[in-house]
Structure formats: C-alpha cells, structure tokens
C-alpha atoms as a PDB file:
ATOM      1  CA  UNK A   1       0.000   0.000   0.000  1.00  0.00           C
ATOM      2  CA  UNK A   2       1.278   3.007  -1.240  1.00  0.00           C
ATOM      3  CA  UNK A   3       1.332   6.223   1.954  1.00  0.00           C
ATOM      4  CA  UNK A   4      -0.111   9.168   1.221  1.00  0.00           C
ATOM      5  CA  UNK A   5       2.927  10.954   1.797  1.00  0.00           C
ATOM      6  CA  UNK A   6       4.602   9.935  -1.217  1.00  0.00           C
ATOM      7  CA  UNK A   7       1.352  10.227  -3.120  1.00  0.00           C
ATOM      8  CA  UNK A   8       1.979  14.038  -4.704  1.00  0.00           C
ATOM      9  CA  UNK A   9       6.150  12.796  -5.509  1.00  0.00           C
ATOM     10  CA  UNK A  10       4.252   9.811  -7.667  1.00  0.00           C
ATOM     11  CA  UNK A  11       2.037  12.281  -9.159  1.00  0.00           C
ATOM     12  CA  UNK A  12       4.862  14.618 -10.052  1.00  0.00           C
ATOM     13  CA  UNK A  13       6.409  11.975 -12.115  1.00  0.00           C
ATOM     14  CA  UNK A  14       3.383  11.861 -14.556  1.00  0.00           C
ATOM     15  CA  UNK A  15       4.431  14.657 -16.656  1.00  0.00           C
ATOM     16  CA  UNK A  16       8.190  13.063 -16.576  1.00  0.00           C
ATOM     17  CA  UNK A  17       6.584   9.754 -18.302  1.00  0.00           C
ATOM     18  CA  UNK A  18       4.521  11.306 -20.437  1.00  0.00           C
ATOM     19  CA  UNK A  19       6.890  13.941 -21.953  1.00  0.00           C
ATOM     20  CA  UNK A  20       9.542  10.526 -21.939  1.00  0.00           C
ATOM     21  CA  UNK A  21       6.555   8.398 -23.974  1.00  0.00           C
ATOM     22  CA  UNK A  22       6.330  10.969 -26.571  1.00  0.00           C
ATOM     23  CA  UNK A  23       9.953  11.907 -26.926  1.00  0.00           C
ATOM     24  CA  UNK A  24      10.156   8.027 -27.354  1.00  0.00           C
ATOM     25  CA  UNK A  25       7.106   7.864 -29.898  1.00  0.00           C
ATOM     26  CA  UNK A  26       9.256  10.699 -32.265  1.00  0.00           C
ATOM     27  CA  UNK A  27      12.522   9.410 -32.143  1.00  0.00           C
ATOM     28  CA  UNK A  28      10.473   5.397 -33.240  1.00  0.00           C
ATOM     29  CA  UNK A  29       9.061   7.045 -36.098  1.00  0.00           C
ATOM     30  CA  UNK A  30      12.430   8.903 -37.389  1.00  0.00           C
ATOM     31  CA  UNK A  31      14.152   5.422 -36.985  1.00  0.00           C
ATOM     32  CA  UNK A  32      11.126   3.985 -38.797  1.00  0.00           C
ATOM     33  CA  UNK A  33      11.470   6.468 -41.739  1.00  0.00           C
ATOM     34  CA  UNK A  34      15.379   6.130 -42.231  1.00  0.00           C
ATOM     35  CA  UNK A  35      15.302   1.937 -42.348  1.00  0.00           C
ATOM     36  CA  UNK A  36      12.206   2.490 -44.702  1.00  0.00           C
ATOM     37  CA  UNK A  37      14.300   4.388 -46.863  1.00  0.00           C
ATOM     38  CA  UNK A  38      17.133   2.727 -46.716  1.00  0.00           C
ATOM     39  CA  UNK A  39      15.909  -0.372 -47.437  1.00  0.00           C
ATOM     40  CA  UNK A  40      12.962  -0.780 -48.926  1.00  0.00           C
ATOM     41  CA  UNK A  41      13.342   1.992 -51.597  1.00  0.00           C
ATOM     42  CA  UNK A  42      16.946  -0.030 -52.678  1.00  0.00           C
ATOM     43  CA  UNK A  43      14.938  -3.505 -52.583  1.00  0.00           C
ATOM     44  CA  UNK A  44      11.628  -2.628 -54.198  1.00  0.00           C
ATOM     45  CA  UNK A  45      12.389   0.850 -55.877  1.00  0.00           C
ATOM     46  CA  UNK A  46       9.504   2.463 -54.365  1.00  0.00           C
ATOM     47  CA  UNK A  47       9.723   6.030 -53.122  1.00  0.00           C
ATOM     48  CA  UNK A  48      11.104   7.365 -50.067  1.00  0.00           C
ATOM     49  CA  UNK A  49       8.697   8.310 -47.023  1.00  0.00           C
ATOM     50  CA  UNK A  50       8.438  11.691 -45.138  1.00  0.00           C
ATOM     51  CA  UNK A  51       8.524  11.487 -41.087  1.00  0.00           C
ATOM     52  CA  UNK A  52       4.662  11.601 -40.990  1.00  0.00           C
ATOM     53  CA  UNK A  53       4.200   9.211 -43.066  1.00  0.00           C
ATOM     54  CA  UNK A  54       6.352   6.740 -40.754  1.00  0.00           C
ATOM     55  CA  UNK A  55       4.358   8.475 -37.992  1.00  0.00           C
ATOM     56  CA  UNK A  56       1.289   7.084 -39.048  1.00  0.00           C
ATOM     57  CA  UNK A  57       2.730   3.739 -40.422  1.00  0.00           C
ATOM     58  CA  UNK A  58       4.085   3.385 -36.826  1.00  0.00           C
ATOM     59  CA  UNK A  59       0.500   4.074 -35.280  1.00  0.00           C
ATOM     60  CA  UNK A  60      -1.031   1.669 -38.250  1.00  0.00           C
ATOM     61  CA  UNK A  61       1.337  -1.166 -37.272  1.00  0.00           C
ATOM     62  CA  UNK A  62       0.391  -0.951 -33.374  1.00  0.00           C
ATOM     63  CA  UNK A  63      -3.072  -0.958 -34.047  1.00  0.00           C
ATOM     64  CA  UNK A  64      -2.547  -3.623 -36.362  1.00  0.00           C
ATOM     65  CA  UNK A  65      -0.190  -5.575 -34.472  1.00  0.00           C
ATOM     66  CA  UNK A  66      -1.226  -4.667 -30.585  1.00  0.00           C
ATOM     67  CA  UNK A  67       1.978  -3.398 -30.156  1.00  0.00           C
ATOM     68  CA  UNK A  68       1.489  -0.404 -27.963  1.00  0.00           C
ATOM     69  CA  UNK A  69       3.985   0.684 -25.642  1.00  0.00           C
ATOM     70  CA  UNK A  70       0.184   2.399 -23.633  1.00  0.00           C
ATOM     71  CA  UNK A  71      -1.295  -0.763 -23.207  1.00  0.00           C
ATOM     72  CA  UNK A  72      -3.117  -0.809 -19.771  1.00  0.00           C
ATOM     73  CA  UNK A  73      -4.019  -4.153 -18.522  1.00  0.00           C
ATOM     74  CA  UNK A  74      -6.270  -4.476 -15.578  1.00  0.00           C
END
C-alpha cells in the first residue's frame, strides 16, 4: 500500500513519463522512416517516405499488431 505521503512525488512523475513516452514515440518514427528508406526503396524501388508518413505507419502497425507501448491491462 502506497502512503499518502509519497502520493503528490508519484504524481509529479506523470508529466516526466509522459513527456519521456512521446519523446520516445518521435525518435520510433524517425528510426522507422530512415530503415524504410534505406531499405525498402533499394529492394523494391519504391519512393522514399516523409517522417509523418512513418508516424502514421508506426500508429497503423500498433493498431494492427497490438503493439502499444500504452497498453493498460487491468
């Protein structure tokens, strides 16, 4: 059981995460976009991708896939 003195130090660290989860999210999506066009432009000769567009491939593929990094079980 968690005391209630710690409770507002647990609740500062919210932002912390959050700001971390999205910092996270960005630097998936640039990683996504320069192996995408790397290799599959050189393999298939299809064009290259812009960030967004490996932005919303990203979000496509969790849905997809389940793979979210927000996944709340209870």
């Amino acid at each position: 059981m968690m005391d209630i003195d710690n409770m507002p130090r647990v609740f500062a660290l919210f932002p912390n995460v959050i700001l971390l989860a999205v910092v996270i999210l960005f630097a998936v999506s640039a990683l996504l976009q320069w192996l995408w066009n790397i290799t599959i432009t050189r393999i298939f000769g299809v064009r290259e991708i812009t960030y967004w567009e490996a932005f919303r491939l990203l979000i496509i593929a969790g849905i997809l896939f389940g793979g979210s990094v927000f996944r709340i079980n209870f």
